[in-house]
PDB file of N, CA and C in Angstrom:
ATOM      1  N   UNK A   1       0.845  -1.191   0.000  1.00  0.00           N
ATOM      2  CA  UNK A   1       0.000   0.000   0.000  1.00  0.00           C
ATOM      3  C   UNK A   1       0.885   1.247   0.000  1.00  0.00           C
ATOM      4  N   UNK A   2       0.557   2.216  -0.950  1.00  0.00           N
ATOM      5  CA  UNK A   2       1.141   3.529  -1.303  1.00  0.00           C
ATOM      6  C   UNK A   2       0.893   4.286   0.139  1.00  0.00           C
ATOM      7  N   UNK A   3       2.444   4.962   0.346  1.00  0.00           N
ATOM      8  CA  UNK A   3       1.658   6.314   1.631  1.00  0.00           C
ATOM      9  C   UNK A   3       1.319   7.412   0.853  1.00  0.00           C
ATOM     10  N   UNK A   4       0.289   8.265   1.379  1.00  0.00           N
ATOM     11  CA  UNK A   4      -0.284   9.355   1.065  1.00  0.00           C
ATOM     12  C   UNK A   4       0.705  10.364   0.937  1.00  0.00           C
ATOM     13  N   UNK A   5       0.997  11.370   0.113  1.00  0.00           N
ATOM     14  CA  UNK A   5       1.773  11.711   0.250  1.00  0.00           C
ATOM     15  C   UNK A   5       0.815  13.539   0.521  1.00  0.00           C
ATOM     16  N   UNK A   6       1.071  14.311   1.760  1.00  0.00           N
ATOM     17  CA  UNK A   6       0.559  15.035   2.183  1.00  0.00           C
ATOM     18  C   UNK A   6       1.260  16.565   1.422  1.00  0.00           C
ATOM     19  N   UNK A   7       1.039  17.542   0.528  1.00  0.00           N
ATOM     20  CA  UNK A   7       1.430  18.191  -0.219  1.00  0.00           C
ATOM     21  C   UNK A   7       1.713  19.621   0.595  1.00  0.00           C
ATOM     22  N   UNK A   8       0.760  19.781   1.753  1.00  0.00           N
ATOM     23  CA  UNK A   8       1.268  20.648   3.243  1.00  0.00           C
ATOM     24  C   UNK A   8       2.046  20.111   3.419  1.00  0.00           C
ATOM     25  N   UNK A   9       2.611  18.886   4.115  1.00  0.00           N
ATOM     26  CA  UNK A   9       3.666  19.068   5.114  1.00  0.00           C
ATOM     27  C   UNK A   9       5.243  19.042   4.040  1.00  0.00           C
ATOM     28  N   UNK A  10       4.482  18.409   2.680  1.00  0.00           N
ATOM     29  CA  UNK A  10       6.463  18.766   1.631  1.00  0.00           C
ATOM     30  C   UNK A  10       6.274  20.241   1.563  1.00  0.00           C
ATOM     31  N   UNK A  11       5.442  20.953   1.299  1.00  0.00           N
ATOM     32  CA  UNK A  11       5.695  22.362   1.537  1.00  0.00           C
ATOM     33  C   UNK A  11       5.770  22.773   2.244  1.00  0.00           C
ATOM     34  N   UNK A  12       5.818  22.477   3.665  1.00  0.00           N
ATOM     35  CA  UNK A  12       6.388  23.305   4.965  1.00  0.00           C
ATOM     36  C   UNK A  12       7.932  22.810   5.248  1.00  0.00           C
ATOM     37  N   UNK A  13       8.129  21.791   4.248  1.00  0.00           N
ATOM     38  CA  UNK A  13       9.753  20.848   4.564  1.00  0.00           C
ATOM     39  C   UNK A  13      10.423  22.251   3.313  1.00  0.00           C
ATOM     40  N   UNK A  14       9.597  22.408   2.393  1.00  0.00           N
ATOM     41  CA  UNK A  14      10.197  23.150   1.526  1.00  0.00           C
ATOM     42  C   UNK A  14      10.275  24.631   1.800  1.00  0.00           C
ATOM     43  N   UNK A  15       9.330  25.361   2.560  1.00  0.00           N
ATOM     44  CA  UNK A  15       9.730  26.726   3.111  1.00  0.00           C
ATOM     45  C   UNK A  15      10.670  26.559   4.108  1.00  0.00           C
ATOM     46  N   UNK A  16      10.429  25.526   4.968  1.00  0.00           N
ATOM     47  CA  UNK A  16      11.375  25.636   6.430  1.00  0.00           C
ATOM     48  C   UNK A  16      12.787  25.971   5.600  1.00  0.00           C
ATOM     49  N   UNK A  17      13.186  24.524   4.756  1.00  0.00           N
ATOM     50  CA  UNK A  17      14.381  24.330   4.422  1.00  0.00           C
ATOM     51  C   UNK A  17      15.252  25.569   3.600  1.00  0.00           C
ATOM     52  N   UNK A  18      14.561  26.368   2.745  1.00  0.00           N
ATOM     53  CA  UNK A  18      14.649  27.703   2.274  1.00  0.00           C
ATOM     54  C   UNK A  18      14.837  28.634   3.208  1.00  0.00           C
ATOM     55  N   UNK A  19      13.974  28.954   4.319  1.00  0.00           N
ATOM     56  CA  UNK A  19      14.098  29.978   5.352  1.00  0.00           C
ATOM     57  C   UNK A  19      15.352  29.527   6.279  1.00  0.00           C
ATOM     58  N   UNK A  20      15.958  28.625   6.378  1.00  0.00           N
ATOM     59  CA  UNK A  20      17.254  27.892   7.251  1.00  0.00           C
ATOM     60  C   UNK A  20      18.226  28.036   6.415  1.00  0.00           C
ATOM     61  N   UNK A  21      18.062  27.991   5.034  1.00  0.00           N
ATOM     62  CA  UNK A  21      18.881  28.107   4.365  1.00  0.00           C
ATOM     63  C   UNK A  21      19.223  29.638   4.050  1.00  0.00           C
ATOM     64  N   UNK A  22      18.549  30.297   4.138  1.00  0.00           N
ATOM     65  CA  UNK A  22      19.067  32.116   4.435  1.00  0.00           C
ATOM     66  C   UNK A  22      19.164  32.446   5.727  1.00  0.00           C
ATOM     67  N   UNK A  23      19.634  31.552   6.489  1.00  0.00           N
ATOM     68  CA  UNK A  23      19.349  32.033   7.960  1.00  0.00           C
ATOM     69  C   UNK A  23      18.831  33.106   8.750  1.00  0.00           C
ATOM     70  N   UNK A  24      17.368  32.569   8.543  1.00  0.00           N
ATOM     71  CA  UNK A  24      16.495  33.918   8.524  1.00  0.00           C
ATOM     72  C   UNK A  24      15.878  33.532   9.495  1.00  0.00           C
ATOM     73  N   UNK A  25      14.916  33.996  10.436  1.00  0.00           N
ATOM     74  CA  UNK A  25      13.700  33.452  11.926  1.00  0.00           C
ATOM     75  C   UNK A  25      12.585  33.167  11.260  1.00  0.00           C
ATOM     76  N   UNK A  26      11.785  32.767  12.021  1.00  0.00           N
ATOM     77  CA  UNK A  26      10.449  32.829  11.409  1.00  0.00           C
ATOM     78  C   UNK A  26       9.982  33.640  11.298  1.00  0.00           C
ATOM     79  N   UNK A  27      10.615  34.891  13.003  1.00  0.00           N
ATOM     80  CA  UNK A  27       9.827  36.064  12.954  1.00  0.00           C
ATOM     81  C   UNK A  27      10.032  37.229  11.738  1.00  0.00           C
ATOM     82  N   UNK A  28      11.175  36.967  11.734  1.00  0.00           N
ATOM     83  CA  UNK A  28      11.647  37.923   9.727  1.00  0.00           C
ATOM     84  C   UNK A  28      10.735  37.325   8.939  1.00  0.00           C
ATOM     85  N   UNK A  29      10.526  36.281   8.915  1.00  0.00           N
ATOM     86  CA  UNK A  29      10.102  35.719   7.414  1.00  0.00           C
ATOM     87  C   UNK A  29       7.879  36.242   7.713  1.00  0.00           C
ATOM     88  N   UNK A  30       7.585  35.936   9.108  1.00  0.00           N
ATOM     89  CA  UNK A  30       6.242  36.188   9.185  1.00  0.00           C
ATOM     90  C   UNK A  30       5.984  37.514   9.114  1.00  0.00           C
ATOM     91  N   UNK A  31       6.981  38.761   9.718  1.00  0.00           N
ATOM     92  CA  UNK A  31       6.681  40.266   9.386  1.00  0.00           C
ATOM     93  C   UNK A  31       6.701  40.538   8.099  1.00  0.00           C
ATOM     94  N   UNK A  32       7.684  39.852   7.066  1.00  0.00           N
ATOM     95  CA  UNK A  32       7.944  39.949   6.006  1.00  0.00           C
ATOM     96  C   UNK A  32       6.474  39.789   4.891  1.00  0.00           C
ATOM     97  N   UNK A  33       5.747  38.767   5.497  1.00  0.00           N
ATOM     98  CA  UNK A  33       4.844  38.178   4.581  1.00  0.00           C
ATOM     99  C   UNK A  33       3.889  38.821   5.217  1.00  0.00           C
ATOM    100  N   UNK A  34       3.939  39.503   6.137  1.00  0.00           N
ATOM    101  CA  UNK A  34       2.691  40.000   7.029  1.00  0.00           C
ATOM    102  C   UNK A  34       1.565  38.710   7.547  1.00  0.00           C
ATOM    103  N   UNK A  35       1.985  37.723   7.891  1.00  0.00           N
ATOM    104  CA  UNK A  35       1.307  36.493   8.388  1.00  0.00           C
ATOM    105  C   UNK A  35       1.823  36.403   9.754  1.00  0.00           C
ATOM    106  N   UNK A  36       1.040  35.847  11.209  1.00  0.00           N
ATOM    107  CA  UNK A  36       1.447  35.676  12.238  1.00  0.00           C
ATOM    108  C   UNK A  36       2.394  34.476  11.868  1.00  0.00           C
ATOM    109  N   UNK A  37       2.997  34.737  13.011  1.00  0.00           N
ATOM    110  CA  UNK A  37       4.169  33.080  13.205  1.00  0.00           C
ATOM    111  C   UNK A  37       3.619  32.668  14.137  1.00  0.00           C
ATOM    112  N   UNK A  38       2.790  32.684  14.643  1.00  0.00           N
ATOM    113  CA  UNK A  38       2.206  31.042  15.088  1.00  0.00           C
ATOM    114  C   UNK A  38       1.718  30.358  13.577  1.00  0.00           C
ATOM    115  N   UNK A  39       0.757  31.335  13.089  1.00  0.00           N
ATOM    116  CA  UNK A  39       0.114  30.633  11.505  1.00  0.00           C
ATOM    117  C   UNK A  39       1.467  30.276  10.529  1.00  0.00           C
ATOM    118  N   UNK A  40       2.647  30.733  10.447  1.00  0.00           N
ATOM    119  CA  UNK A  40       3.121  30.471   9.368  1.00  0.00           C
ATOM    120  C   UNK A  40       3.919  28.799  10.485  1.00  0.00           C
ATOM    121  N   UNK A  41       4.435  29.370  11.512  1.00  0.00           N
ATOM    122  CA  UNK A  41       5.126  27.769  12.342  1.00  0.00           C
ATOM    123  C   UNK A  41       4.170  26.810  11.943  1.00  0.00           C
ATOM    124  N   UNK A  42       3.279  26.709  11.492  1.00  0.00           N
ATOM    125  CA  UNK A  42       1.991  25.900  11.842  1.00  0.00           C
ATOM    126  C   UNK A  42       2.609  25.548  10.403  1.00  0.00           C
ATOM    127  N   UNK A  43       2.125  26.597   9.309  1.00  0.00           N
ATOM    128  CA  UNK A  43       2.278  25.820   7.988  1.00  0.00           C
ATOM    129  C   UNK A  43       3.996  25.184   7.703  1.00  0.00           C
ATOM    130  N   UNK A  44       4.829  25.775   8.035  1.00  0.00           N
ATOM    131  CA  UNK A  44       5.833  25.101   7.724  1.00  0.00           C
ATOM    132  C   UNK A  44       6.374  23.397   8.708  1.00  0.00           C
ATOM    133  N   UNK A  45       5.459  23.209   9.806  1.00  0.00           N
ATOM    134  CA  UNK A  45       5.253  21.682  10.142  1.00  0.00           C
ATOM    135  C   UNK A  45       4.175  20.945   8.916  1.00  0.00           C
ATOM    136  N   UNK A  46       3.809  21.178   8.654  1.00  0.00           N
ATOM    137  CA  UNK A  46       2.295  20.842   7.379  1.00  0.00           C
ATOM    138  C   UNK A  46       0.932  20.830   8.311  1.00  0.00           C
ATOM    139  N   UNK A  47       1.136  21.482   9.028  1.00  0.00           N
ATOM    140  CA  UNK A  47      -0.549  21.311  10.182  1.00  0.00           C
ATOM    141  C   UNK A  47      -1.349  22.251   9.701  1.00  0.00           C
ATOM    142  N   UNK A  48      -1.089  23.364   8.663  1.00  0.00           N
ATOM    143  CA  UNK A  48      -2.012  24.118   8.344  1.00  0.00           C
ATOM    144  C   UNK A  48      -2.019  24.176   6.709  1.00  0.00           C
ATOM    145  N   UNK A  49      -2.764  24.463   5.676  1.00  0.00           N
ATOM    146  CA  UNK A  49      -2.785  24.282   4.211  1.00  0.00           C
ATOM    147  C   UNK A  49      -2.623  26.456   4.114  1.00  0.00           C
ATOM    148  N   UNK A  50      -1.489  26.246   3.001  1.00  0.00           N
ATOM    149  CA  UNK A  50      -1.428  28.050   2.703  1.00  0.00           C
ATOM    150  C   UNK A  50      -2.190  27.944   2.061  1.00  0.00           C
ATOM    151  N   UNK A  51      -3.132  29.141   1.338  1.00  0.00           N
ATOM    152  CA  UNK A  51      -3.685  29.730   0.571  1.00  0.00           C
ATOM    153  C   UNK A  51      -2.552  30.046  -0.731  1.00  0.00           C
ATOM    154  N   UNK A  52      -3.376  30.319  -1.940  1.00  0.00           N
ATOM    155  CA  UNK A  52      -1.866  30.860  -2.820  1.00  0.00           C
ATOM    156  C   UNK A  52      -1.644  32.150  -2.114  1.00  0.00           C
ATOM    157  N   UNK A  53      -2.427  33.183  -1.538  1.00  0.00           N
ATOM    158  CA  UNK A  53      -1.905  33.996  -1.527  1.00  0.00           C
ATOM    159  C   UNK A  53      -1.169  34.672  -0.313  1.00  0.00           C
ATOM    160  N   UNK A  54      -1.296  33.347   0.640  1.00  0.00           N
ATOM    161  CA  UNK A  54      -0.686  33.464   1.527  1.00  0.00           C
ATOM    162  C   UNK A  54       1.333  32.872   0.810  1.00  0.00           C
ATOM    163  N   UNK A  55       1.188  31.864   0.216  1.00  0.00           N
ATOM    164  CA  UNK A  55       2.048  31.290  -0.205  1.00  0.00           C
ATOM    165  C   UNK A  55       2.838  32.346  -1.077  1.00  0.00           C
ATOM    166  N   UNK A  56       2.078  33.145  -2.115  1.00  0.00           N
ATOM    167  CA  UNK A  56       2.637  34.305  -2.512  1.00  0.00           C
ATOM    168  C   UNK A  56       3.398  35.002  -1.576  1.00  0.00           C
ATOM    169  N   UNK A  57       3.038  35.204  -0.643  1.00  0.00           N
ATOM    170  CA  UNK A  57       3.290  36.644   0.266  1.00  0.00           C
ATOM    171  C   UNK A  57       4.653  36.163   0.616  1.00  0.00           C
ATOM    172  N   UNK A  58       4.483  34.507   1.687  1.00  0.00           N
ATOM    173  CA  UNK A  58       5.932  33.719   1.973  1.00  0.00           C
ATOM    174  C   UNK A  58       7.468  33.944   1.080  1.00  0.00           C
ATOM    175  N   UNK A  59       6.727  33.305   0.064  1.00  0.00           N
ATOM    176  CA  UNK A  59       7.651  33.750  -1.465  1.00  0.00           C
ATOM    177  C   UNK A  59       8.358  34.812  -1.476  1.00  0.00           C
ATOM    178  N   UNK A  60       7.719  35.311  -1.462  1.00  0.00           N
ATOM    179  CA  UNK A  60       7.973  37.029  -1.741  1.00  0.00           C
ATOM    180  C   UNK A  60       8.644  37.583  -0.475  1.00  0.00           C
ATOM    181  N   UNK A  61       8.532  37.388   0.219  1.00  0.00           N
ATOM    182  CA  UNK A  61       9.379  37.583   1.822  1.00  0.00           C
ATOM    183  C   UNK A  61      11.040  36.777   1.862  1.00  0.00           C
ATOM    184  N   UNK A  62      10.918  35.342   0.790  1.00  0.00           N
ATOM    185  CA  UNK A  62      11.578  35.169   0.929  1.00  0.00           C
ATOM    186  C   UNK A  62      12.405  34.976  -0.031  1.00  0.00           C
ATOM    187  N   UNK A  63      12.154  35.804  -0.941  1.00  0.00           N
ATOM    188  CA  UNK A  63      12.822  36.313  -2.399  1.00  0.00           C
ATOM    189  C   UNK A  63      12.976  35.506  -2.753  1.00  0.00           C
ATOM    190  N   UNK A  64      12.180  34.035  -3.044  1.00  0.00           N
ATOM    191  CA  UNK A  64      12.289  33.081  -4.352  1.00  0.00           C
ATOM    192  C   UNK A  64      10.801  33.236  -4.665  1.00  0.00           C
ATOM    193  N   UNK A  65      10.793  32.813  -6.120  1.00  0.00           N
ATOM    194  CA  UNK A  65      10.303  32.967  -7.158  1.00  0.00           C
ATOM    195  C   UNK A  65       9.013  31.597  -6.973  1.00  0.00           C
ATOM    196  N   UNK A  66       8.161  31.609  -6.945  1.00  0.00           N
ATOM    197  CA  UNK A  66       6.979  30.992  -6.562  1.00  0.00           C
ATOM    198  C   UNK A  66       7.195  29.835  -7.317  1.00  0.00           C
ATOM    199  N   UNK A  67       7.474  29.667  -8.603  1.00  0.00           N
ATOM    200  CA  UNK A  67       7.612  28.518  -9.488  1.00  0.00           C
ATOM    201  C   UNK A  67       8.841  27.749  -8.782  1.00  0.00           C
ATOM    202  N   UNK A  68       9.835  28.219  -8.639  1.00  0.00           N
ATOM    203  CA  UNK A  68      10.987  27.535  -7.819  1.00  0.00           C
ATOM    204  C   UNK A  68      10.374  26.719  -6.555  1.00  0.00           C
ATOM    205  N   UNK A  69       9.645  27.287  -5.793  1.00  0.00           N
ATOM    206  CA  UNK A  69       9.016  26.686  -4.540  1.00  0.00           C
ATOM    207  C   UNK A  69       8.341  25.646  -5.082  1.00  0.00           C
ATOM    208  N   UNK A  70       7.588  25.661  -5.984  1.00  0.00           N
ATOM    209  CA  UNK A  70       6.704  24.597  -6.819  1.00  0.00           C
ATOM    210  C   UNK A  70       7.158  23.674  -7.286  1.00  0.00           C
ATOM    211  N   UNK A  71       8.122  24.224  -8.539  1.00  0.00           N
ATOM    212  CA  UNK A  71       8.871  22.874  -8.666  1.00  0.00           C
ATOM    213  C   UNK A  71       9.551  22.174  -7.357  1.00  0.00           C
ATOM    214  N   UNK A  72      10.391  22.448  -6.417  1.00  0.00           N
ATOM    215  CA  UNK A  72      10.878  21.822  -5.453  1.00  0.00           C
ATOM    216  C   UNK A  72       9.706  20.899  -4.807  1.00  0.00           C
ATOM    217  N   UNK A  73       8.877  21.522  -4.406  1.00  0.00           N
ATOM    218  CA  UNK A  73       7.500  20.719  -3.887  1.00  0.00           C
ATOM    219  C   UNK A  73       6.995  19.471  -4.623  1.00  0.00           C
ATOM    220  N   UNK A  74       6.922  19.959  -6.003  1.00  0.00           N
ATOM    221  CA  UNK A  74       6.778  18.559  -7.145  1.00  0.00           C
ATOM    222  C   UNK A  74       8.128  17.186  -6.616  1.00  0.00           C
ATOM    223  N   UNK A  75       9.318  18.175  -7.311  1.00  0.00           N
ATOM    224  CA  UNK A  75      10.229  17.432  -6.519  1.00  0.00           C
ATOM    225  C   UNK A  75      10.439  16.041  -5.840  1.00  0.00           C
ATOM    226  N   UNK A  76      10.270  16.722  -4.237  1.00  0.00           N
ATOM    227  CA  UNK A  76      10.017  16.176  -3.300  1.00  0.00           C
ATOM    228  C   UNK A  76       8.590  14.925  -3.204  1.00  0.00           C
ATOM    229  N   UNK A  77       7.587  15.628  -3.800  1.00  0.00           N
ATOM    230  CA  UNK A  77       5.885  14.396  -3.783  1.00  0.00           C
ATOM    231  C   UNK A  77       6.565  13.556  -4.499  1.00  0.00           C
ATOM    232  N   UNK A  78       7.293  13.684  -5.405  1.00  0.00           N
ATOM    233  CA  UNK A  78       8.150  12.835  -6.454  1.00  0.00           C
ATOM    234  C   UNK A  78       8.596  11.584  -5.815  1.00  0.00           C
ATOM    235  N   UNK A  79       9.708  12.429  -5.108  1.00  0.00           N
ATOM    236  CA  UNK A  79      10.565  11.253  -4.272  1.00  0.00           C
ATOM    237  C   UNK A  79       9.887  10.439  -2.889  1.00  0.00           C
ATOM    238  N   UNK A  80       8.902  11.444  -2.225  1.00  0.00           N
ATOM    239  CA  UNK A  80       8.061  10.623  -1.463  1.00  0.00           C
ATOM    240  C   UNK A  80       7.149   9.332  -1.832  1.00  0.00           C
ATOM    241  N   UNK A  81       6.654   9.879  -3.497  1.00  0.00           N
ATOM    242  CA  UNK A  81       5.969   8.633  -3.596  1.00  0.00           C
ATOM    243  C   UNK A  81       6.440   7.509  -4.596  1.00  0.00           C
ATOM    244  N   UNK A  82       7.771   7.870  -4.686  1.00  0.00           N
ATOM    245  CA  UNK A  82       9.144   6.667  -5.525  1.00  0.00           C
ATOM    246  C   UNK A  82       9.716   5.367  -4.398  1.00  0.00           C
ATOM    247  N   UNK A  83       9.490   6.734  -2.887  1.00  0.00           N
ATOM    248  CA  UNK A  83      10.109   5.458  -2.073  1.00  0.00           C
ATOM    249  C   UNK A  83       8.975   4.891  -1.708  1.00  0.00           C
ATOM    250  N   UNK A  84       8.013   5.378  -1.496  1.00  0.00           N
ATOM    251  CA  UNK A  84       6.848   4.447  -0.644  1.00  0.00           C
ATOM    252  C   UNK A  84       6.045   3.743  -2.236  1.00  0.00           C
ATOM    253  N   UNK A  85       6.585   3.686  -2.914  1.00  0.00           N
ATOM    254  CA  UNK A  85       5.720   2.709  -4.052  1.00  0.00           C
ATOM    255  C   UNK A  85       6.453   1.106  -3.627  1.00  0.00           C
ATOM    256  N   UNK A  86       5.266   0.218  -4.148  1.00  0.00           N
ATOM    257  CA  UNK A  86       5.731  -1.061  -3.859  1.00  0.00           C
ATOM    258  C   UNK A  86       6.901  -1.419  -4.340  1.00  0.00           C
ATOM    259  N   UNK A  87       7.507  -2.530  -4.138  1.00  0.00           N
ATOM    260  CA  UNK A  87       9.055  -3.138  -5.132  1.00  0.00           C
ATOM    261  C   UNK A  87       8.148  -3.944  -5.447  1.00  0.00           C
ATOM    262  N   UNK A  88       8.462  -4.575  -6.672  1.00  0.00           N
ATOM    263  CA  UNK A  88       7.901  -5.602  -7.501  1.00  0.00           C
ATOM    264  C   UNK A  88       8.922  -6.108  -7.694  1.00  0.00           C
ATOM    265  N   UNK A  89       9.048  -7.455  -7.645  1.00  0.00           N
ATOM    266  CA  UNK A  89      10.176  -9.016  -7.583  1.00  0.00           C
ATOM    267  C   UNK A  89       9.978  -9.444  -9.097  1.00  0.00           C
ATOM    268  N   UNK A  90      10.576  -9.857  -9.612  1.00  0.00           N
ATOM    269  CA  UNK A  90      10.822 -10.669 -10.671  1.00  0.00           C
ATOM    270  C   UNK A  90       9.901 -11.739 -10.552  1.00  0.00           C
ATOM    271  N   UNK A  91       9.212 -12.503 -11.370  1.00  0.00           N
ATOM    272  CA  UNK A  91       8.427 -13.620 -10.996  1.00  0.00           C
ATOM    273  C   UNK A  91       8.908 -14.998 -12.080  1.00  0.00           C
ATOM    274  N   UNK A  92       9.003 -15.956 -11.297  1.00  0.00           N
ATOM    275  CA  UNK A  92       9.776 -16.864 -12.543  1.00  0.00           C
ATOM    276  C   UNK A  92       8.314 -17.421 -13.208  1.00  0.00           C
ATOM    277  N   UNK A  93       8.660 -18.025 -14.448  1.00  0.00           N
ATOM    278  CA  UNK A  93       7.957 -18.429 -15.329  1.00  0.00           C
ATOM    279  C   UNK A  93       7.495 -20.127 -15.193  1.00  0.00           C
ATOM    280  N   UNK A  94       6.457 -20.674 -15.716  1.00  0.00           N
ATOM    281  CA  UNK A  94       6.314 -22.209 -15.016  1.00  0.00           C
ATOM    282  C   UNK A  94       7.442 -22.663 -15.027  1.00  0.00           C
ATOM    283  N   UNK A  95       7.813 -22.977 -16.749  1.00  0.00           N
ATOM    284  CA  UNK A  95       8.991 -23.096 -17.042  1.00  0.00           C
ATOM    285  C   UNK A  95      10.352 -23.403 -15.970  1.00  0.00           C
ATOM    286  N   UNK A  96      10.573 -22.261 -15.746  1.00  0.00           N
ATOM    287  CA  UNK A  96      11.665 -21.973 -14.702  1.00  0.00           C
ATOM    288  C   UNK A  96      11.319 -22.758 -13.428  1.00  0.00           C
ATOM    289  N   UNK A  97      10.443 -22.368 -12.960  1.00  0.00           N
ATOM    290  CA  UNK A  97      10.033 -23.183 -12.108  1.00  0.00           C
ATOM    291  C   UNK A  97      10.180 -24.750 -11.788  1.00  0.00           C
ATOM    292  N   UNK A  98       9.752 -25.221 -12.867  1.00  0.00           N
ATOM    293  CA  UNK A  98       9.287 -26.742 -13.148  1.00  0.00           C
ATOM    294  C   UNK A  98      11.076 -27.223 -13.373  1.00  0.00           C
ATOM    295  N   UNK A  99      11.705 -26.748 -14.407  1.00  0.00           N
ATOM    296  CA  UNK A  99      12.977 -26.950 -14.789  1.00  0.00           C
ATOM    297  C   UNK A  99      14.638 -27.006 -13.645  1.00  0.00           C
ATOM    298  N   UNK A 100      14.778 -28.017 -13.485  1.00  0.00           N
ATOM    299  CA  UNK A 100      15.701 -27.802 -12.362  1.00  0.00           C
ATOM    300  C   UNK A 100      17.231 -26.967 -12.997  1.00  0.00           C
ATOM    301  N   UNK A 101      17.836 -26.506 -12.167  1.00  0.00           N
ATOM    302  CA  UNK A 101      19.330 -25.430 -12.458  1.00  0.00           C
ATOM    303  C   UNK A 101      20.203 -26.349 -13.161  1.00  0.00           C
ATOM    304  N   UNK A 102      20.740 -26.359 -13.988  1.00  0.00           N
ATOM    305  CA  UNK A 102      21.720 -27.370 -14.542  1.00  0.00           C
ATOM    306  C   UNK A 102      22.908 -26.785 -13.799  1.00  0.00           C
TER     307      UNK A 102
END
């Protein structure tokens, strides 16, 4: 069974990791966007869903380019749901089966 892959919480992995990566606070980044930081702490765990235009505002506070955030987000659902997909085994054929190894 596939895990769900929750598209809040890769985008709060993807602002956090951006805002750490300019070593910036939350509280810069929430005056910036004009959003409280309790509401934005919230979205960057994935416990709350942004709005675009809250997500705009983030962006924009944190001088990348909205499509950049997006693609990264794609990204990431990418690789979340590459590892949690099943492995599928090889399956031998009767043939093979029935036929002993020389």
């Amino acid at each position: 069974m596939r895990t769900v892959v929750l598209l809040r919480e890769e985008l709060g992995d993807v602002l956090r990791d951006a805002r750490a990566s300019q070593g910036r606070t939350l509280r810069d980044v929430s005056a910036g966007a004009s959003v409280s930081l309790g509401y934005l702490s919230e979205i960057e765990r994935g416990e709350k869903e942004a709005s675009s235009e809250l997500l705009a505002s983030v962006c924009a506070a944190l001088d990348l380019p909205l499509s950049s955030v997006l693609t990264e987000l794609a990204d990431r659902a990418r690789r979340a749901e590459e590892a949690s997909a099943p492995v599928t085994l090889p399956v031998a054929s009767a043939r093979e089966v029935a036929a002993p190894a020389a």
